[in-house]
Protein backbone atom coordinates (compact mmCIF):
# COMPACT_ATOMS: atom_id res chain seq x y z
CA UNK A 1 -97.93 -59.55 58.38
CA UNK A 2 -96.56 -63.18 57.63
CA UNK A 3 -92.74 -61.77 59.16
CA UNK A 4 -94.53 -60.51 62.64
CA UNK A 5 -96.65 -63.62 62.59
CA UNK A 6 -93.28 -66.03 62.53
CA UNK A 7 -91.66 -63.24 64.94
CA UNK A 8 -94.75 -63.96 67.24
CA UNK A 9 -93.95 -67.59 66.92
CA UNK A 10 -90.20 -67.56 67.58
CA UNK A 11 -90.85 -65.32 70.54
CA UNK A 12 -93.77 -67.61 71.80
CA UNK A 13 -91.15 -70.77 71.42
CA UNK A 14 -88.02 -69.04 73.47
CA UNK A 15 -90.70 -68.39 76.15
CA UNK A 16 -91.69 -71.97 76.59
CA UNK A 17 -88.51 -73.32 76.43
CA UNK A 18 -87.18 -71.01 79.18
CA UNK A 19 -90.00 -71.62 80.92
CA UNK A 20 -89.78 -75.88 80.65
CA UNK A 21 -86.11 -75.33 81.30
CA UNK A 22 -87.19 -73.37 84.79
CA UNK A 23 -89.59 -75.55 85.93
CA UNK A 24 -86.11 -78.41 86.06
CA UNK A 25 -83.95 -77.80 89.37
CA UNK A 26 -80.74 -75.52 89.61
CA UNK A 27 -77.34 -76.50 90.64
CA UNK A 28 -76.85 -75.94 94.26
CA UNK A 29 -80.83 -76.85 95.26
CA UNK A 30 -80.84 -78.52 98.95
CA UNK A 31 -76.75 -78.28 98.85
CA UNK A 32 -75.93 -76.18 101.96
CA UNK A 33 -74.23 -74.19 103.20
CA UNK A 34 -74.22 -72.08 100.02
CA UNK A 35 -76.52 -74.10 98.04
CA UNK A 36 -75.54 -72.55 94.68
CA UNK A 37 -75.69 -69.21 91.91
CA UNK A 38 -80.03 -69.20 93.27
CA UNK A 39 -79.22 -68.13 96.92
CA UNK A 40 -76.78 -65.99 95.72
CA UNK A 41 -79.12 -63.81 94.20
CA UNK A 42 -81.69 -64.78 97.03
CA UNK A 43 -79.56 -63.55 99.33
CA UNK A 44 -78.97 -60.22 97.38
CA UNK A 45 -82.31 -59.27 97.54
CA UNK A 46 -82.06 -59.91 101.63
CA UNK A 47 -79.17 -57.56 101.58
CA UNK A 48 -80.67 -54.99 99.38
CA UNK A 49 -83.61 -55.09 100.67
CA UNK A 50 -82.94 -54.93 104.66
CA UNK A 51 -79.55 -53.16 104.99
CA UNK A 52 -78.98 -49.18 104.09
CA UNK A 53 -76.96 -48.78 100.84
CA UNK A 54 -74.17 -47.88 102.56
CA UNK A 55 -73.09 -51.40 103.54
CA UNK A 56 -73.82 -53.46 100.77
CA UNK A 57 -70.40 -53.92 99.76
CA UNK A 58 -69.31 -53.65 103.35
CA UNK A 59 -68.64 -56.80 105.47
CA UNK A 60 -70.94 -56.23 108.74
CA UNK A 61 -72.60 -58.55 111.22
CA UNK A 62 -75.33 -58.07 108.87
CA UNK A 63 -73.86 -58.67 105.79
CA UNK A 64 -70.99 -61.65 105.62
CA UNK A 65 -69.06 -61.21 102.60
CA UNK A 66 -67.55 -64.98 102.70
CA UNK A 67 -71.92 -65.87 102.09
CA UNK A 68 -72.30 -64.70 98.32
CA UNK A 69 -71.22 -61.12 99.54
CA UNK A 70 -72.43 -58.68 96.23
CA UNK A 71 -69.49 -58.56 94.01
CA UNK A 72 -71.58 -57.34 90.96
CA UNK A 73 -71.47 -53.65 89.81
CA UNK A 74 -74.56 -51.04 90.84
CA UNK A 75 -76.96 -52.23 88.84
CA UNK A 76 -77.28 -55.77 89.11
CA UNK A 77 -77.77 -54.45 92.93
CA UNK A 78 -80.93 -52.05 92.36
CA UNK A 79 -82.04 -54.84 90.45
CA UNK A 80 -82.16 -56.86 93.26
CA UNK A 81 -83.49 -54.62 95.33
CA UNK A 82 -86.33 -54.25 92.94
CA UNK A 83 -86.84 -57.75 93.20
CA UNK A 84 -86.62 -57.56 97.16
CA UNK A 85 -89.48 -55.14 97.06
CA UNK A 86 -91.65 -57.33 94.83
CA UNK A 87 -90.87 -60.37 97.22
CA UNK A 88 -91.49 -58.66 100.12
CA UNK A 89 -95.05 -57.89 99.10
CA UNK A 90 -95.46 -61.81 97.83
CA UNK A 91 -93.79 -63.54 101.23
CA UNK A 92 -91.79 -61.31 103.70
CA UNK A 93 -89.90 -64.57 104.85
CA UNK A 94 -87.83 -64.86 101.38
CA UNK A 95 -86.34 -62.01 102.08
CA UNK A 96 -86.05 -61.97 106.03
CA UNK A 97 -82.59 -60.75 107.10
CA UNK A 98 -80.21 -63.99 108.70
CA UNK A 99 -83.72 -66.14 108.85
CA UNK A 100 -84.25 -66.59 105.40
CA UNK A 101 -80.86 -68.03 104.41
CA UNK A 102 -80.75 -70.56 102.08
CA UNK A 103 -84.42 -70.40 101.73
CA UNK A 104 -86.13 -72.97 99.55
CA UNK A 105 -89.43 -73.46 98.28
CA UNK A 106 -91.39 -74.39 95.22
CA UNK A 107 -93.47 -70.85 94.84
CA UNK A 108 -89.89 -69.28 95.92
CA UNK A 109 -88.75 -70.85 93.15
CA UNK A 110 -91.20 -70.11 90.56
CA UNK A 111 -91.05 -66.20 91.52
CA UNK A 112 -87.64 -65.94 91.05
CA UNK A 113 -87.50 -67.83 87.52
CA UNK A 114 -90.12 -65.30 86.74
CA UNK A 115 -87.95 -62.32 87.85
CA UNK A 116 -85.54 -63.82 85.08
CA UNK A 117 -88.60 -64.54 82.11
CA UNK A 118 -89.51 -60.55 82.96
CA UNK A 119 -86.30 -59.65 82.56
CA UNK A 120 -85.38 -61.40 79.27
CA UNK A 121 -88.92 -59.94 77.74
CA UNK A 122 -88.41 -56.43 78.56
CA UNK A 123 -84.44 -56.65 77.62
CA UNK A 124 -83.33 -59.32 75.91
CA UNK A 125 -85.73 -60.41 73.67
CA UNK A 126 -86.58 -56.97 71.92
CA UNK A 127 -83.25 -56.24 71.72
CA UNK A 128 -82.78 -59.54 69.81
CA UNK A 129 -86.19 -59.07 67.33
CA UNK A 130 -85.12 -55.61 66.65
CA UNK A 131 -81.41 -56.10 65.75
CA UNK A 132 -82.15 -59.77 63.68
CA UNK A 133 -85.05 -57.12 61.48
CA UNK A 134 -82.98 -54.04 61.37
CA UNK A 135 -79.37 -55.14 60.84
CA UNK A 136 -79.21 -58.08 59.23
CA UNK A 137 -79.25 -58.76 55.72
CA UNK A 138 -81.80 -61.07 53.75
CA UNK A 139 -84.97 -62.41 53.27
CA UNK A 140 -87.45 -62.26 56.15
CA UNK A 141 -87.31 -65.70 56.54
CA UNK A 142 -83.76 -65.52 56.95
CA UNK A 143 -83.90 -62.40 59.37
CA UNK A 144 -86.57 -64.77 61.07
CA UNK A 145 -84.30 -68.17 60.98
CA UNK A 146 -81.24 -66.06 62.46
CA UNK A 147 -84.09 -64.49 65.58
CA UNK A 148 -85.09 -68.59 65.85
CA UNK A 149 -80.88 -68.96 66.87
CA UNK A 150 -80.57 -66.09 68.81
CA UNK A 151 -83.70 -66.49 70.60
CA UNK A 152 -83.51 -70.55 71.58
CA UNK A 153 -79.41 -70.42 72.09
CA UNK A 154 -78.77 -73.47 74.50
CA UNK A 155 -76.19 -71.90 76.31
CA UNK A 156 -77.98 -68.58 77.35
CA UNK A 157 -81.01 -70.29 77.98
CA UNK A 158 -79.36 -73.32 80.32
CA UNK A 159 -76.82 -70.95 82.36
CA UNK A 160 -79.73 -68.25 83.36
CA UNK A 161 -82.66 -70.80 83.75
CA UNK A 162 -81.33 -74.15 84.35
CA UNK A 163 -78.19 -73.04 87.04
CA UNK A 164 -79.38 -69.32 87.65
CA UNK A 165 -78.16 -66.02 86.32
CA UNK A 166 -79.69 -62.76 85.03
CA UNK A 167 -77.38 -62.85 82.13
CA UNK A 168 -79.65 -61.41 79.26
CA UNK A 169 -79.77 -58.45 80.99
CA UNK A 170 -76.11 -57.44 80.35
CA UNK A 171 -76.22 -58.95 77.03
CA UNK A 172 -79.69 -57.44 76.47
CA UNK A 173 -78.05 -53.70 77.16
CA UNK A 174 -74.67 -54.56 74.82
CA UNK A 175 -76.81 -55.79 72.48
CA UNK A 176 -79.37 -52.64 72.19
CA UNK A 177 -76.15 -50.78 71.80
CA UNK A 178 -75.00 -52.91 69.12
CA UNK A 179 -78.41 -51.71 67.36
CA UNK A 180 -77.98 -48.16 68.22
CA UNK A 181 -74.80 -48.10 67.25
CA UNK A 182 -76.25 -49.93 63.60
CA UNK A 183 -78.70 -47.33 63.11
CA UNK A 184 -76.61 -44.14 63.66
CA UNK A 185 -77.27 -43.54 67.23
CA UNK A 186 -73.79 -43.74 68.22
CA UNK A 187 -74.53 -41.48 71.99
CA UNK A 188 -77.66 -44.19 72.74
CA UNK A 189 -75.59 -47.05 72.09
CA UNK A 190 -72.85 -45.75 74.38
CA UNK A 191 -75.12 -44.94 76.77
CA UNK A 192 -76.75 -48.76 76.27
CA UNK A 193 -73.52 -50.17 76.88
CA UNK A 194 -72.48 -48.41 79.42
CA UNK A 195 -75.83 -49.84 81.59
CA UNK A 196 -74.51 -53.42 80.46
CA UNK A 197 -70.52 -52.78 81.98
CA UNK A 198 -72.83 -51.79 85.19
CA UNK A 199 -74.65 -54.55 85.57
CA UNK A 200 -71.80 -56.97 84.80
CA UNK A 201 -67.95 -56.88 85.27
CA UNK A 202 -67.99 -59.55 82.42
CA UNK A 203 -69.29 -57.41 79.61
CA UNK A 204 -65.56 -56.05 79.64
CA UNK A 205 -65.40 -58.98 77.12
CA UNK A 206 -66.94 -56.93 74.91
CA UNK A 207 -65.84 -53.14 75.48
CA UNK A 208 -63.07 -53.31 73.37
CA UNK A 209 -64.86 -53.98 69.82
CA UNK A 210 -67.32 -51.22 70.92
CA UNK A 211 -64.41 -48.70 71.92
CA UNK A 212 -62.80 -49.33 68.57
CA UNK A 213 -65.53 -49.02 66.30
CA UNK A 214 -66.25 -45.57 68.11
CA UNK A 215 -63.05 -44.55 68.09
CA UNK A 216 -62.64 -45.53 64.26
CA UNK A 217 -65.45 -43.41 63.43
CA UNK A 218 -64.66 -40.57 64.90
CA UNK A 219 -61.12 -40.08 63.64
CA UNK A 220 -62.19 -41.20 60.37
CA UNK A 221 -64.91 -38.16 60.64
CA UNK A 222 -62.30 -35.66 62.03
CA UNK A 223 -60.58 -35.17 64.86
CA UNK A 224 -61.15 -31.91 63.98
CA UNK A 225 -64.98 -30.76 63.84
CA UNK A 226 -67.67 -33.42 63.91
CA UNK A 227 -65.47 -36.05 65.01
CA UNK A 228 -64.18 -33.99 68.06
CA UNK A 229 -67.87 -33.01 68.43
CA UNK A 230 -68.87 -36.79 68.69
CA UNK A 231 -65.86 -37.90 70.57
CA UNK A 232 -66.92 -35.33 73.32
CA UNK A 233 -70.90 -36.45 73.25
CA UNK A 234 -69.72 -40.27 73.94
CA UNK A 235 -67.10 -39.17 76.19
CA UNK A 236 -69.98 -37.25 78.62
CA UNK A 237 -72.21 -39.87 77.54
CA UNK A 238 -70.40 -42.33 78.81
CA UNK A 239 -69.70 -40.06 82.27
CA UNK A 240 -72.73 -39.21 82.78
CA UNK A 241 -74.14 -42.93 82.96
CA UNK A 242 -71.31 -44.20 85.22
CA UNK A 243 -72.17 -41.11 87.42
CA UNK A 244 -75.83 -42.18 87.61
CA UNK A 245 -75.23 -45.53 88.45
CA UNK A 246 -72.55 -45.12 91.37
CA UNK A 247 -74.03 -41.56 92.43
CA UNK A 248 -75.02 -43.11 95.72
CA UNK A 249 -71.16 -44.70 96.60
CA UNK A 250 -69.88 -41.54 95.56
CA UNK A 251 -70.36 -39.44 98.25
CA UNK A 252 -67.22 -41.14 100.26
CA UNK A 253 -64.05 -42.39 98.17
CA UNK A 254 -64.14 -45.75 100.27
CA UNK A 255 -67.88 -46.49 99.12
CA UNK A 256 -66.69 -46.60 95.51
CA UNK A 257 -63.20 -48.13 96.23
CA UNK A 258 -65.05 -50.86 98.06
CA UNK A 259 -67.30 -51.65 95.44
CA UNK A 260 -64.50 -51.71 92.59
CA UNK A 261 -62.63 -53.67 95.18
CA UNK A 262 -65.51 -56.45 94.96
CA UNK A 263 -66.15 -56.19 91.47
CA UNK A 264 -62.28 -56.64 91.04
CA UNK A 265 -60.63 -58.87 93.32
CA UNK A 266 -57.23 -58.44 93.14
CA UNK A 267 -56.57 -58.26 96.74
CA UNK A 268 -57.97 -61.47 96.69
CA UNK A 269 -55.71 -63.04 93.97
CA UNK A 270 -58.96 -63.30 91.94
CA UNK A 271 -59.34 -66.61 93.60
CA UNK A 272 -63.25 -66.57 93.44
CA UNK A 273 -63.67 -65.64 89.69
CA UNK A 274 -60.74 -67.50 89.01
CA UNK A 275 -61.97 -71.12 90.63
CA UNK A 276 -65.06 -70.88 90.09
CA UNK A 277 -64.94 -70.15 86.11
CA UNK A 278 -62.00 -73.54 85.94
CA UNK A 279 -64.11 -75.37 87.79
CA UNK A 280 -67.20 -75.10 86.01
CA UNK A 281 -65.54 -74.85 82.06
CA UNK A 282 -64.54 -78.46 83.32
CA UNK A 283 -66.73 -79.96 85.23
CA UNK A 284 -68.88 -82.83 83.89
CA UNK A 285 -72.28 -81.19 84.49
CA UNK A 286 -74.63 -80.39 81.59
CA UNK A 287 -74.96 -76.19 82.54
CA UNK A 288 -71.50 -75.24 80.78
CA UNK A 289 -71.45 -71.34 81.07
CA UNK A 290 -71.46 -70.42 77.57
CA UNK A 291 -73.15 -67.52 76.31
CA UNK A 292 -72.89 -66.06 72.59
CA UNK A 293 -73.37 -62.62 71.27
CA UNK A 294 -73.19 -61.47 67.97
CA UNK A 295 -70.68 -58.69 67.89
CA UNK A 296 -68.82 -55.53 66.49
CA UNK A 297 -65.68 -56.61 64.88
CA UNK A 298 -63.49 -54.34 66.12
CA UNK A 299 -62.40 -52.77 62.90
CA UNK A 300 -60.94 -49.31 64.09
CA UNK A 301 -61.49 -47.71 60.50
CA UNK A 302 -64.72 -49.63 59.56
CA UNK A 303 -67.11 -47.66 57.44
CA UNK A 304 -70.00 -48.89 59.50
CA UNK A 305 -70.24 -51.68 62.08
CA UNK A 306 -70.22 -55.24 61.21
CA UNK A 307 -71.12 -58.29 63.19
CA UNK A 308 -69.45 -61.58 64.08
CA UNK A 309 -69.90 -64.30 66.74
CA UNK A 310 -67.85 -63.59 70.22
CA UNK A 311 -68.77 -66.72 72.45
CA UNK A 312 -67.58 -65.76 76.25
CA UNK A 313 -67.76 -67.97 79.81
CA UNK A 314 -69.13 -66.62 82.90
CA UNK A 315 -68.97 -67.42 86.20
């Protein structure tokens, strides 16, 4: 009773301090023509929202790439649209097709630091009470001190509610497939992690510990028998998740080529991701892009995983 009690607490505390954090401005607020990270996802939710699925990627007269065109993988799009379709019913002009650019407004605001808070608490956060109970080691007040970190982390919390990003989402999948993967539940945790490499590009960062460890265990179960057995249930795992998520670009080879073209710019030099991730690991402003994640080490014959500290920067 006295562990879920201080669990209550340290969940109660990385609410308000999202939440006072929120309430601040963002980078980019009254800045046109782009006005910052905020009307990027504004605008997603206009795209989503008002244009058939078919051109979301597409450059159109309704959809200008060079304005925060979507250059996120499937998911991070249906979650947008989700948003859309809660906005939509709140105020039809924040998501208004060309009128509602670069919309601003304090209850605008407020809804979509919300759509963030919701996110965190039905991702994030239960990921992050779960894993510090189940896989760590120690006293409950250690367990609970090690939540405290996770939970109140500066750079999460300033990057997703001080500028404006939906980045616990992708580390709230990796990291329920970090506890899957803990508790024996190797085709979950594939499956977990698979939803976070489709909701963000970025959690590349962390596919390699996760292919190891996987890897690791199933050679060091047999290639021959169960191991080939589990190697073959992640494999179709794995398929069947990507499948799901990109079944509606798949009917036509250039719907999927132009969304792996925008989630990897290459034909673009990778100017964008490039730029903008120099310019903000040096700029003088207080939202550095740092976000932390305890980890797999990616020990290819480990016995079972084990956890260390990967701190990445995001765009």
């Amino acid at each position: 009773m006295q562990t879920w009690s201080l669990v209550s607490i340290c969940v109660l505390l990385a609410i308000i301090a999202r939440w006072g954090v929120s309430l601040n401005s963002y980078s980019g607020a009254g800045k046109p023509p782009m006005f910052g990270d905020y009307e990027a996802q504004r605008h997603w939710q206009e795209v989503t929202y008002n244009l058939p699925i078919q051109e979301w990627y597409f450059n159109t007269t309704n959809n200008d790439l060079n304005y925060w065109g979507l250059d996120y993988p499937p998911l991070t799009a249906y979650h947008s649209w989700i948003c859309a379709y809660i906005a939509k019913t709140i105020n039809p002009e924040w998501v208004e097709l060309h009128k509602s650019r670069g919309y601003e407004s304090t209850q605008h605001k407020l809804f979509m630091r919300m759509t963030v808070l919701v996110a965190d608490l039905l991702i994030y956060i239960p990921a992050v009470v779960l894993y510090c109970l189940y896989l760590t080691d120690g006293s409950s007040k250690k367990k609970v001190s090690i939540m405290f970190c996770f939970l109140l982390y500066p750079g999460l919390i300033l990057i997703d509610y001080g500028h404006f990003q939906y980045n616990g989402v992708s580390l709230g999948f990796a990291l329920w497939g970090i506890l899957a993967l803990g508790l024996g539940w190797d085709v979950l945790g594939s499956m977990a992690f698979s939803l976070a490499l489709n909701y963000k590009q970025m959690e590349l960062y962390h596919a390699l510990p996760f292919f190891c460890y996987l890897l690791g265990k199933c050679i060091k179960t047999g290639l021959i028998g169960r191991g080939l057995f589990l190697l073959v249930r992640i494999g179709v795992t794995v398929l069947a998740t990507f499948a799901l998520c990109w079944l509606p670009f798949l009917a036509e080879p250039s719907q999927a080529m132009q969304v792996v073209r925008r989630i990897f710019p290459v034909a673009r030099g990778l100017f964008e991701v490039t730029y903008s991730s120099l310019n903000q690991r040096f700029t003088k402003k207080p939202h550095l892009p740092i976000k932390s994640l305890r980890f797999l080490r990616s020990d290819i014959f480990s016995e079972k995983p084990n956890f260390m500290v990967f701190h990445c920067f995001e765009h």
